[in-house]
PDB file of N, CA and C in Angstrom:
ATOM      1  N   UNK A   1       0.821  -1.198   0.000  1.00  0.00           N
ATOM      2  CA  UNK A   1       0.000   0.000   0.000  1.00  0.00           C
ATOM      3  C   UNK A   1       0.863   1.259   0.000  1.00  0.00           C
ATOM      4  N   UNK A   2       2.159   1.107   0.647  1.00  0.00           N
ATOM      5  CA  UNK A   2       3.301   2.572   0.647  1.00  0.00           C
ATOM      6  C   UNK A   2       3.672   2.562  -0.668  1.00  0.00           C
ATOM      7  N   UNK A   3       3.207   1.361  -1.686  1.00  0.00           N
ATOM      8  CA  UNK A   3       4.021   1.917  -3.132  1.00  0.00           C
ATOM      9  C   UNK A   3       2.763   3.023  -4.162  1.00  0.00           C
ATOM     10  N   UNK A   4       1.696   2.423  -3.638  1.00  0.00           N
ATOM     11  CA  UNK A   4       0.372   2.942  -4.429  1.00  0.00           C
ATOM     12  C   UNK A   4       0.147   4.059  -3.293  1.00  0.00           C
ATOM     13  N   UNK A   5       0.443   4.744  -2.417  1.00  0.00           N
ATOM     14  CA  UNK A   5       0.709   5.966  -1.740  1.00  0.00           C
ATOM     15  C   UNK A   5       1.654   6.842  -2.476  1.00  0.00           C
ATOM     16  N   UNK A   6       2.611   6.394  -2.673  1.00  0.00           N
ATOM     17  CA  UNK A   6       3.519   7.330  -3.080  1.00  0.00           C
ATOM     18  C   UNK A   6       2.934   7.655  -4.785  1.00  0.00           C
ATOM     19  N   UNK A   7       2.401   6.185  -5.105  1.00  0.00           N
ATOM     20  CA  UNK A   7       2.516   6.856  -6.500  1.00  0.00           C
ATOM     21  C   UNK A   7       1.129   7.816  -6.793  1.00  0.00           C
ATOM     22  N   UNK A   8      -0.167   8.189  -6.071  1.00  0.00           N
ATOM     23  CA  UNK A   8      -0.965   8.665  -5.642  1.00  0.00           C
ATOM     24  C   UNK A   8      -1.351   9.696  -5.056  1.00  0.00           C
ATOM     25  N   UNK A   9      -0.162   9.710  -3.713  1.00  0.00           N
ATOM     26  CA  UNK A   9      -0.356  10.807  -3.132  1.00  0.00           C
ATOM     27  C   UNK A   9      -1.569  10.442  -1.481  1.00  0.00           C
ATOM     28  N   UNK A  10      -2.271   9.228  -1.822  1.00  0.00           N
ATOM     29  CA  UNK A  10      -3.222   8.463  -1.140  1.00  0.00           C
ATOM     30  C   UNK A  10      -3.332   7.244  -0.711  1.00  0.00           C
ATOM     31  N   UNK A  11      -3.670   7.166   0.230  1.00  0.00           N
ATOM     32  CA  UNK A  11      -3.520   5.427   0.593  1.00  0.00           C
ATOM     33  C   UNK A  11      -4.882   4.886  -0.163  1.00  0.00           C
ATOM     34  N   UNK A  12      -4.743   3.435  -0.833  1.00  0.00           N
ATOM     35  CA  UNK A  12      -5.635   2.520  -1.331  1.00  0.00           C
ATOM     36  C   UNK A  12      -6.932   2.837  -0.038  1.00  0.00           C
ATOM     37  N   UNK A  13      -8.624   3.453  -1.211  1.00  0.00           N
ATOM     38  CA  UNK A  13      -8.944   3.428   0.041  1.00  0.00           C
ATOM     39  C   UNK A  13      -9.576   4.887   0.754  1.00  0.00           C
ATOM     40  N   UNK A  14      -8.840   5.860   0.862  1.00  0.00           N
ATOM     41  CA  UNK A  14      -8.642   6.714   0.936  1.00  0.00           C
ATOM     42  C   UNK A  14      -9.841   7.889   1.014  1.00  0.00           C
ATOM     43  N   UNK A  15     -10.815   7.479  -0.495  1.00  0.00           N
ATOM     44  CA  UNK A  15     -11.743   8.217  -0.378  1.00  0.00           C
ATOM     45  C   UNK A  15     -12.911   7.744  -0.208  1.00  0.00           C
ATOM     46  N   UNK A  16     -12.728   6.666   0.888  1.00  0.00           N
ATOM     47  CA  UNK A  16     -14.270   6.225   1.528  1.00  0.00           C
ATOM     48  C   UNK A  16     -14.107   6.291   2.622  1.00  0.00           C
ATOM     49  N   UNK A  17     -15.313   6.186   3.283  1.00  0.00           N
ATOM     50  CA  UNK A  17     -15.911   6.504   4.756  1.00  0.00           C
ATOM     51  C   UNK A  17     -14.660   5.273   5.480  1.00  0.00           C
ATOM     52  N   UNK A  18     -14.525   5.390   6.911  1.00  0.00           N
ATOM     53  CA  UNK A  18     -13.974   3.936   7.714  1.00  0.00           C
ATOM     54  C   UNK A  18     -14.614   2.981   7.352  1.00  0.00           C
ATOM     55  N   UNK A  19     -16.247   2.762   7.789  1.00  0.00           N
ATOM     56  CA  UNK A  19     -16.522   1.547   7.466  1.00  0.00           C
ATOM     57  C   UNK A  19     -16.824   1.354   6.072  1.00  0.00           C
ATOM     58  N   UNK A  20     -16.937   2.085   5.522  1.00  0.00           N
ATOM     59  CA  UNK A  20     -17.055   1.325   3.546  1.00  0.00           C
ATOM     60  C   UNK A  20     -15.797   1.142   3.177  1.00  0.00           C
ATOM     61  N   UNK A  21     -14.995   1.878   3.714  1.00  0.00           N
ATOM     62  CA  UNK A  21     -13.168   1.447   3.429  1.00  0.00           C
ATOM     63  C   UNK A  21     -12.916  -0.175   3.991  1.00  0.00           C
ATOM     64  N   UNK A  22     -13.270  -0.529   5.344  1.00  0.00           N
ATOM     65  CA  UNK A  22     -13.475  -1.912   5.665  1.00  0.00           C
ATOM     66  C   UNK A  22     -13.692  -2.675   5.240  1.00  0.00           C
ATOM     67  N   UNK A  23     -15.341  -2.576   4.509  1.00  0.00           N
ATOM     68  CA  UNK A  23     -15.852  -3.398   4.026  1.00  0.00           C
ATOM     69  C   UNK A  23     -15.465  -3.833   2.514  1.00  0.00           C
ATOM     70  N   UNK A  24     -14.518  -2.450   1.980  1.00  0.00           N
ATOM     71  CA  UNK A  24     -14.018  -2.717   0.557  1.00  0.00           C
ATOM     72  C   UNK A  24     -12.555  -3.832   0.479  1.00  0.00           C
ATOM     73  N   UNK A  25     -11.922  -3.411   1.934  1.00  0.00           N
ATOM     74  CA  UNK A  25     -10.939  -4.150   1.876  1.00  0.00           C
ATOM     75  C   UNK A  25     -11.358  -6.099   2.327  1.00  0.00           C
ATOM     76  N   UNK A  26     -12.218  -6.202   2.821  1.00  0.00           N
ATOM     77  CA  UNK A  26     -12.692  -7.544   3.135  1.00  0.00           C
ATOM     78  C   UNK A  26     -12.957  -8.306   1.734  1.00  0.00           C
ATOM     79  N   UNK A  27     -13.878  -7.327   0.976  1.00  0.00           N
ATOM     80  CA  UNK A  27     -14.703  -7.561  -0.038  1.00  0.00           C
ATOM     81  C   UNK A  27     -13.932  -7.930  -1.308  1.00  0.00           C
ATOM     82  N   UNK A  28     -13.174  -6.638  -1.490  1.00  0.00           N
ATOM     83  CA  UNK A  28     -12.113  -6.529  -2.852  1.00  0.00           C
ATOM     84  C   UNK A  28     -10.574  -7.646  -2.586  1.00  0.00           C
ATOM     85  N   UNK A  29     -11.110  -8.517  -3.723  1.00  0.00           N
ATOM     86  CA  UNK A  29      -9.770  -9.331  -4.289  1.00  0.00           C
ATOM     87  C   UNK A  29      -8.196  -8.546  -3.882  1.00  0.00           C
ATOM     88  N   UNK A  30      -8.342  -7.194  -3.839  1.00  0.00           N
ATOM     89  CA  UNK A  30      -7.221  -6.947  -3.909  1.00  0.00           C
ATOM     90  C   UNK A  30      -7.443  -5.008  -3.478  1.00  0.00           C
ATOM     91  N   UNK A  31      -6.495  -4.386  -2.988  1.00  0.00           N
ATOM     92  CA  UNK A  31      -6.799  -2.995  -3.185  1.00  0.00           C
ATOM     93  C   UNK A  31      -6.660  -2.217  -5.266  1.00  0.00           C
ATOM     94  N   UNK A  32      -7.179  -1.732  -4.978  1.00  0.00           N
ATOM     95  CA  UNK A  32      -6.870  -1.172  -6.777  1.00  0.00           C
ATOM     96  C   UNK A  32      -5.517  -0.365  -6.986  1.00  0.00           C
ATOM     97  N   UNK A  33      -5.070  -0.885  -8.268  1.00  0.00           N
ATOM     98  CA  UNK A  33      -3.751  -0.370  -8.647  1.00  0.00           C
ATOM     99  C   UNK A  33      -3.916   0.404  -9.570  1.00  0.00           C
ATOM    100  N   UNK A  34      -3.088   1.297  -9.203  1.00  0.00           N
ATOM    101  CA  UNK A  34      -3.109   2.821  -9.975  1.00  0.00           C
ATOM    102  C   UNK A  34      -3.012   2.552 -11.635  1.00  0.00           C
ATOM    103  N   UNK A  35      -3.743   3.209 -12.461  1.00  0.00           N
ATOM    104  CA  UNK A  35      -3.637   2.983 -13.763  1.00  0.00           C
ATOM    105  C   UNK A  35      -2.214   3.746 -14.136  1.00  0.00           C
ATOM    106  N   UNK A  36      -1.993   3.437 -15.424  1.00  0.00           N
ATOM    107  CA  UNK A  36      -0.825   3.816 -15.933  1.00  0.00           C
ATOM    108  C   UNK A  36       0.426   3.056 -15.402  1.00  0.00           C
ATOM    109  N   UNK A  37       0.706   2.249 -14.027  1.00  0.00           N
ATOM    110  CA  UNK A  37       1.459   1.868 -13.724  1.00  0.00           C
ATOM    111  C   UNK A  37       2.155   0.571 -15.111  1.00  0.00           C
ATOM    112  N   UNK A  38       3.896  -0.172 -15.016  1.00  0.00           N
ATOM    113  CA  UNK A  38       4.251  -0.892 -15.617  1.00  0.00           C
ATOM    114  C   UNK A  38       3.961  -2.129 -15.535  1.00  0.00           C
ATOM    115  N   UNK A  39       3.769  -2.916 -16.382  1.00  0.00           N
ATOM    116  CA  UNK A  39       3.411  -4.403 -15.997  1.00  0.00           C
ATOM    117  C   UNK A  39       4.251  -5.156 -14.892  1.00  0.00           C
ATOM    118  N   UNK A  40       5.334  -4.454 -14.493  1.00  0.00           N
ATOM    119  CA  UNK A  40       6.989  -4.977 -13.427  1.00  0.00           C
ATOM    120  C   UNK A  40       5.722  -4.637 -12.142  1.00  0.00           C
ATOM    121  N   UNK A  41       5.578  -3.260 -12.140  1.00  0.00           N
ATOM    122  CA  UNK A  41       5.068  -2.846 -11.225  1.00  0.00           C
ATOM    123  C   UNK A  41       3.912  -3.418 -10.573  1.00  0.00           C
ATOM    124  N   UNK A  42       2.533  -3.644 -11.706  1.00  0.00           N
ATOM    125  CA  UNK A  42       1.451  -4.424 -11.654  1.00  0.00           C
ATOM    126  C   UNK A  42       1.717  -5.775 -11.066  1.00  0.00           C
ATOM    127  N   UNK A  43       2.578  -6.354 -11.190  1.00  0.00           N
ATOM    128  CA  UNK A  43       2.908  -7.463 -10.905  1.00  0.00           C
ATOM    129  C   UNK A  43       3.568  -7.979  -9.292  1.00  0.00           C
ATOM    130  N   UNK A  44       4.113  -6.542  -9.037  1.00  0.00           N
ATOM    131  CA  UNK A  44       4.786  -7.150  -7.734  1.00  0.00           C
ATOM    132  C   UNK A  44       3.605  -6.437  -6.979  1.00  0.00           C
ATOM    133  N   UNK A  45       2.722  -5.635  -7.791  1.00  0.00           N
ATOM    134  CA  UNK A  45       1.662  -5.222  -6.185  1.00  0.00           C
ATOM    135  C   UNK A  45       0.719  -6.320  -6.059  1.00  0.00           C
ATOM    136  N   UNK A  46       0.303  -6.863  -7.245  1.00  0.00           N
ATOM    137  CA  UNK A  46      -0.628  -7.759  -6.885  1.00  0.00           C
ATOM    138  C   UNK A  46      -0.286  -8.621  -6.729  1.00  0.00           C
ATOM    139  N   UNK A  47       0.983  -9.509  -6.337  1.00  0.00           N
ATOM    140  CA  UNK A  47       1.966 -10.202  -5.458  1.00  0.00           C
ATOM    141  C   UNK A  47       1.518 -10.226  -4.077  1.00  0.00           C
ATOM    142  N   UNK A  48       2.567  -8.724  -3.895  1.00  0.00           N
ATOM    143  CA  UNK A  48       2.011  -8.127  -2.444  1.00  0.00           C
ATOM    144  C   UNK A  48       0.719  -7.997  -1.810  1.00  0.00           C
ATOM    145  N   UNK A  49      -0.656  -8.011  -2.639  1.00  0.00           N
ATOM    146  CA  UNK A  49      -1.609  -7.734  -1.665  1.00  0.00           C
ATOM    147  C   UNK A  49      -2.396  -9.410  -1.881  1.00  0.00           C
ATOM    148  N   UNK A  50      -2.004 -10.354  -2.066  1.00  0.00           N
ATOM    149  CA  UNK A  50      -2.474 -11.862  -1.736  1.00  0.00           C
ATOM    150  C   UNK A  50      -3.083 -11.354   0.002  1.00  0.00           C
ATOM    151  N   UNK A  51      -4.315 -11.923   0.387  1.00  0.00           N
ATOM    152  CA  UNK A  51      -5.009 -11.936   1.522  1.00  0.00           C
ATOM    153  C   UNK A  51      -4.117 -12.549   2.064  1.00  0.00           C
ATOM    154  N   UNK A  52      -4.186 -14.073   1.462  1.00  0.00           N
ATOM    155  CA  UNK A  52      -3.687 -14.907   2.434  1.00  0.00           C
ATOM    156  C   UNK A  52      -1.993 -14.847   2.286  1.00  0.00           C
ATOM    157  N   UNK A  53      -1.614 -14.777   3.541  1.00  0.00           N
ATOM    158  CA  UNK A  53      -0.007 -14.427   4.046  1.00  0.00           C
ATOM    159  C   UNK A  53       0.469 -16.115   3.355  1.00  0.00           C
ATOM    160  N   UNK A  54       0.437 -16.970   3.174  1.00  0.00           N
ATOM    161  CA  UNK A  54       0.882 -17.891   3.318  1.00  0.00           C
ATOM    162  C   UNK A  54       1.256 -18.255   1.306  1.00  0.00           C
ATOM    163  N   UNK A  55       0.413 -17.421   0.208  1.00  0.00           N
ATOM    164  CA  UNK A  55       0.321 -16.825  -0.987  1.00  0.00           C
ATOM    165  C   UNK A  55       1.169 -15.539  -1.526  1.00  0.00           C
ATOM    166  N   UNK A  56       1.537 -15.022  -0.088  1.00  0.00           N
ATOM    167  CA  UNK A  56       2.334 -14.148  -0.450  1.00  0.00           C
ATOM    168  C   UNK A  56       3.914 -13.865  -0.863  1.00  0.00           C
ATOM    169  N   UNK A  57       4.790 -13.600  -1.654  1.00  0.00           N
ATOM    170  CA  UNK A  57       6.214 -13.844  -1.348  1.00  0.00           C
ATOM    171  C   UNK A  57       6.802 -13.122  -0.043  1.00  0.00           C
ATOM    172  N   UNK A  58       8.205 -13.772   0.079  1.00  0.00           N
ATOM    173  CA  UNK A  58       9.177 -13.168   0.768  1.00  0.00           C
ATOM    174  C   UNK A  58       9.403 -12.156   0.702  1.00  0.00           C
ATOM    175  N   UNK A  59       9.959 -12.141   1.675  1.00  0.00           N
ATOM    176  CA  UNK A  59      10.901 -10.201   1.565  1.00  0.00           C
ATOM    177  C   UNK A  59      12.163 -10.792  -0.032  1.00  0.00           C
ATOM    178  N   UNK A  60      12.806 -11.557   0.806  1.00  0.00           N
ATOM    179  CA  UNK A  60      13.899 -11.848   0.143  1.00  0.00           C
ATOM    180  C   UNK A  60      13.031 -12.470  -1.690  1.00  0.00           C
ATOM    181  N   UNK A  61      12.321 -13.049  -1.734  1.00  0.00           N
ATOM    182  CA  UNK A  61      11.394 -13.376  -3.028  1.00  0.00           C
ATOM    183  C   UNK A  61      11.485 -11.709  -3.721  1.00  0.00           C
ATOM    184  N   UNK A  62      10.934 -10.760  -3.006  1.00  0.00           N
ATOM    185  CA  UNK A  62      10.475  -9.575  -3.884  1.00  0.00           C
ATOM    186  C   UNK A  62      11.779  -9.072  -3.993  1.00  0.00           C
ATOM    187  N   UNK A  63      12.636  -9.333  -3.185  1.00  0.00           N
ATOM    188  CA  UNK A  63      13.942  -8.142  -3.944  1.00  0.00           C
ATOM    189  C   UNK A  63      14.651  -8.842  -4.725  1.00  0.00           C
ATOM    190  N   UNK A  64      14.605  -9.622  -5.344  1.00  0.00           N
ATOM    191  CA  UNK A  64      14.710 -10.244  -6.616  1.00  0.00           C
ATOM    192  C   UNK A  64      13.808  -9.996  -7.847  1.00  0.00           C
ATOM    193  N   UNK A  65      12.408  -9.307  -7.264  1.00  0.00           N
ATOM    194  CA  UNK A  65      11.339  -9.431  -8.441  1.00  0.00           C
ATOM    195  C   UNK A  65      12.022  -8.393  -9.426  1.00  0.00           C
ATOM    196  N   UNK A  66      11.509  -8.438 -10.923  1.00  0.00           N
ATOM    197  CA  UNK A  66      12.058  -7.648 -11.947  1.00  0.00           C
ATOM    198  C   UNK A  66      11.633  -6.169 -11.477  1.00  0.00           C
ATOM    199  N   UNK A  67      11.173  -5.466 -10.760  1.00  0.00           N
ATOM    200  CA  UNK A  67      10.601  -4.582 -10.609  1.00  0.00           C
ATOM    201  C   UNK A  67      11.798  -3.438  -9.724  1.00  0.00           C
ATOM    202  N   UNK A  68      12.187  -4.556  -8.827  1.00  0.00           N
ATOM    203  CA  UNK A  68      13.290  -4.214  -7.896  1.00  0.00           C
ATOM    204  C   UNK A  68      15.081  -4.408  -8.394  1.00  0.00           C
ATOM    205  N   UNK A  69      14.805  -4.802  -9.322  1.00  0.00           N
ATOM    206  CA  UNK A  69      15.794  -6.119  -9.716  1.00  0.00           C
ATOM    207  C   UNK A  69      17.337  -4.736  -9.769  1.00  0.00           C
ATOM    208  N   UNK A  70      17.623  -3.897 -10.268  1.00  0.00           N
ATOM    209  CA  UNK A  70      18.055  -2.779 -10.661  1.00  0.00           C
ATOM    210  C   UNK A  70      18.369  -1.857  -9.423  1.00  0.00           C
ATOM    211  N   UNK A  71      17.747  -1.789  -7.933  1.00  0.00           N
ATOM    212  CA  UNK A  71      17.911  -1.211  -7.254  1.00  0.00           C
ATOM    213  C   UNK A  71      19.145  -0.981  -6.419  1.00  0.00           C
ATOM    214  N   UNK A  72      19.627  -0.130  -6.218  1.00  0.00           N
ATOM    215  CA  UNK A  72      21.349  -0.308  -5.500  1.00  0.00           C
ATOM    216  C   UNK A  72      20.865   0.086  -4.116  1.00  0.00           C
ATOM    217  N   UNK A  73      21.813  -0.691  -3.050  1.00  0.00           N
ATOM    218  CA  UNK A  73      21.106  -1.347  -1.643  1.00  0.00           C
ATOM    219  C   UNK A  73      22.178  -0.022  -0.952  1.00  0.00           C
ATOM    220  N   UNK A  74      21.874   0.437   0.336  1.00  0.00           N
ATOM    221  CA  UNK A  74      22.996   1.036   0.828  1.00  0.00           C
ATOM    222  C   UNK A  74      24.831  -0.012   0.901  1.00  0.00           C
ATOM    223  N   UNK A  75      24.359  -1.078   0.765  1.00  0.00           N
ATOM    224  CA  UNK A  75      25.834  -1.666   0.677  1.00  0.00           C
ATOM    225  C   UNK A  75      26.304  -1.428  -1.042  1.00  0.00           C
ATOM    226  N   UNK A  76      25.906  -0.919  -1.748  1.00  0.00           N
ATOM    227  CA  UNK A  76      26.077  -0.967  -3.335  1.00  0.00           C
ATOM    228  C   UNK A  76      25.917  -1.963  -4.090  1.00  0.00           C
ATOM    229  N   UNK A  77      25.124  -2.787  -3.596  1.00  0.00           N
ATOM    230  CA  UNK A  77      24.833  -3.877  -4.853  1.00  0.00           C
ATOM    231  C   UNK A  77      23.508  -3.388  -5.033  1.00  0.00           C
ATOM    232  N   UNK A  78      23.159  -4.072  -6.400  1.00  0.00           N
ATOM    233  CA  UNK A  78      22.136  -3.597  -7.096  1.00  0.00           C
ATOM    234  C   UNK A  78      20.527  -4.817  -7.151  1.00  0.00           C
ATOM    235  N   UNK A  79      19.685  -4.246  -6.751  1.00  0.00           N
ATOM    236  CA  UNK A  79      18.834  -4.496  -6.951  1.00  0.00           C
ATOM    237  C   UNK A  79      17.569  -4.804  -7.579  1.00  0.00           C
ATOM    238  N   UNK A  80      16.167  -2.427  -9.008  1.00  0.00           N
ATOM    239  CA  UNK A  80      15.560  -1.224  -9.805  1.00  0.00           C
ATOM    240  C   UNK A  80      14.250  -0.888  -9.193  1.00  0.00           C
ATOM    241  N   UNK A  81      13.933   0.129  -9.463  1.00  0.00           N
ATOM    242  CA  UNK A  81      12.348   0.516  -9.515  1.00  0.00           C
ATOM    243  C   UNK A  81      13.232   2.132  -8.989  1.00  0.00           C
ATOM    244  N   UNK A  82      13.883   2.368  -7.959  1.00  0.00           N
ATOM    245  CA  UNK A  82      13.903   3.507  -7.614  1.00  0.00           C
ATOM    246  C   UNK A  82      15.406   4.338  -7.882  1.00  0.00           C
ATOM    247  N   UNK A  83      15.302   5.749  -8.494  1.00  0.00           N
ATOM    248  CA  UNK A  83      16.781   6.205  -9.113  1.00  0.00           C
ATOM    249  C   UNK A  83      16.789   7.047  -7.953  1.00  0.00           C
ATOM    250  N   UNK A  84      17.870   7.971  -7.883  1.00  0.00           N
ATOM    251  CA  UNK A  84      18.467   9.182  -7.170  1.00  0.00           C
ATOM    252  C   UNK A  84      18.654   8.911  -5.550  1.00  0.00           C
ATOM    253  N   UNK A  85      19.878   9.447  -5.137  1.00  0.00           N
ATOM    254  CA  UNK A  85      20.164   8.897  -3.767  1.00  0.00           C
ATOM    255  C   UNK A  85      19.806   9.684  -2.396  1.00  0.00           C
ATOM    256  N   UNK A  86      19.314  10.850  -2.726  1.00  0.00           N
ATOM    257  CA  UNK A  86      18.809  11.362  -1.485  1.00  0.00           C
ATOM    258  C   UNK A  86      17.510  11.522  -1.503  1.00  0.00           C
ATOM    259  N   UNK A  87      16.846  11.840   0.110  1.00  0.00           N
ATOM    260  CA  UNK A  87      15.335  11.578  -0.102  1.00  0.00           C
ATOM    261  C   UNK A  87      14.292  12.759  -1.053  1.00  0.00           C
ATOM    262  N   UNK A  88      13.761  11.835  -1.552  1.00  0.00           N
ATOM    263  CA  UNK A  88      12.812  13.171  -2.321  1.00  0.00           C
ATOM    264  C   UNK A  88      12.999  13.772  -3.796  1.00  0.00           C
ATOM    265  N   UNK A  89      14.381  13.006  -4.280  1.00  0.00           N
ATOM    266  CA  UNK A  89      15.303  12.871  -5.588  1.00  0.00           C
ATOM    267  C   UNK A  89      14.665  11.771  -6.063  1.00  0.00           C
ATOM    268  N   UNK A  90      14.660  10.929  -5.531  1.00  0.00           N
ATOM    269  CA  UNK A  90      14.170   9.614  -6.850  1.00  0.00           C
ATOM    270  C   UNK A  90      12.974   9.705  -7.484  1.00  0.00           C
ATOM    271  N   UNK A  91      12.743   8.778  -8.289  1.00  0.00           N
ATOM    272  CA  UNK A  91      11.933   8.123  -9.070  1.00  0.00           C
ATOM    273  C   UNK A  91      11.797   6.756  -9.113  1.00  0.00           C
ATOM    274  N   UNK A  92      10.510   6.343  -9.229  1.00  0.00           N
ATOM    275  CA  UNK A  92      10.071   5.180  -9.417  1.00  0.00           C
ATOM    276  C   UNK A  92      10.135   4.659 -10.761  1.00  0.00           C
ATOM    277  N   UNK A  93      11.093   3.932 -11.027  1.00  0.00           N
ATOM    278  CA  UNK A  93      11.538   3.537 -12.337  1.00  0.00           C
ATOM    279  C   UNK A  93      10.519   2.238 -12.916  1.00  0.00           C
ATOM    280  N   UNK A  94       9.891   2.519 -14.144  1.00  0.00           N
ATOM    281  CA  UNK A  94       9.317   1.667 -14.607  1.00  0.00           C
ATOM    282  C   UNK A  94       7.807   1.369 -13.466  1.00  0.00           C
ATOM    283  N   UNK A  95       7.159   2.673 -13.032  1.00  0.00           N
ATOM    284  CA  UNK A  95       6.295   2.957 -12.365  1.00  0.00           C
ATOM    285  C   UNK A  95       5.238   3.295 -13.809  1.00  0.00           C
ATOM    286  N   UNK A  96       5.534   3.906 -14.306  1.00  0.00           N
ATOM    287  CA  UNK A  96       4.654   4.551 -15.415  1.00  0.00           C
ATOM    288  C   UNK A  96       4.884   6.201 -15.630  1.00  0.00           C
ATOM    289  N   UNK A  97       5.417   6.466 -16.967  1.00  0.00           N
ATOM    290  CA  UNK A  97       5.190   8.038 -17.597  1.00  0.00           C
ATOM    291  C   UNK A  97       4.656   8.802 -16.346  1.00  0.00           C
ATOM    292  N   UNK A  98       3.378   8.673 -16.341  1.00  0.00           N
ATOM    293  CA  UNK A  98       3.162   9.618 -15.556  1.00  0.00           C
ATOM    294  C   UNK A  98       3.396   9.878 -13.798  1.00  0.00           C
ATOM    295  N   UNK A  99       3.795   9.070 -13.527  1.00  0.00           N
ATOM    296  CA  UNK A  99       4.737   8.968 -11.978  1.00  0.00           C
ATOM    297  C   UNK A  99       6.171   9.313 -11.728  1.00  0.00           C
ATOM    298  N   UNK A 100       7.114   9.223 -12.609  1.00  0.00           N
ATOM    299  CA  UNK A 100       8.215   9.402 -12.700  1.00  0.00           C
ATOM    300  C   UNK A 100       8.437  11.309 -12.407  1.00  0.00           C
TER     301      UNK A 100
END
């Protein structure tokens, strides 16, 4: 949900009441993913929001996913999805045109 925040501006959600927000998250397969996003991207959120924990990947699973794959770690190995090294500089790489 912190990746579809950032790319938003809003948490999944956001513009309903508490309890219709509840009942959407019980209800809905999944929270909704921002249009325009990359298929890398599409892919590791709806990864990430599997209900069931036991469907879901690893930590260590997702920083391997292609999405991340490119990312450089504070130790300098590389990981992608996010460029520039101080806060508030990057970009979400392969987020979609209009997020970057």
């Amino acid at each position: 949900c912190t990746v579809v925040e950032l790319l938003t501006g809003s948490p999944p959600y956001f513009d309903l009441q508490p309890m219709p927000a509840l009942f959407a998250i019980v209800r809905d397969q999944r929270p909704p993913i921002p249009a325009g996003v990359s298929p890398e991207l599409k892919n590791f959120l709806t990864r990430c929001f599997h209900k069931d924990p036991e469907a879901r990947p690893s930590a260590a699973e997702l920083r391997r996913h292609d999405w991340l794959k490119d990312v450089k770690t504070p130790g300098g190995a590389r990981t992608a999805g996010v460029t520039g090294t101080e806060a508030g500089t990057g970009t979400l790489a392969g987020a979609g045109a209009e997020y970057a």
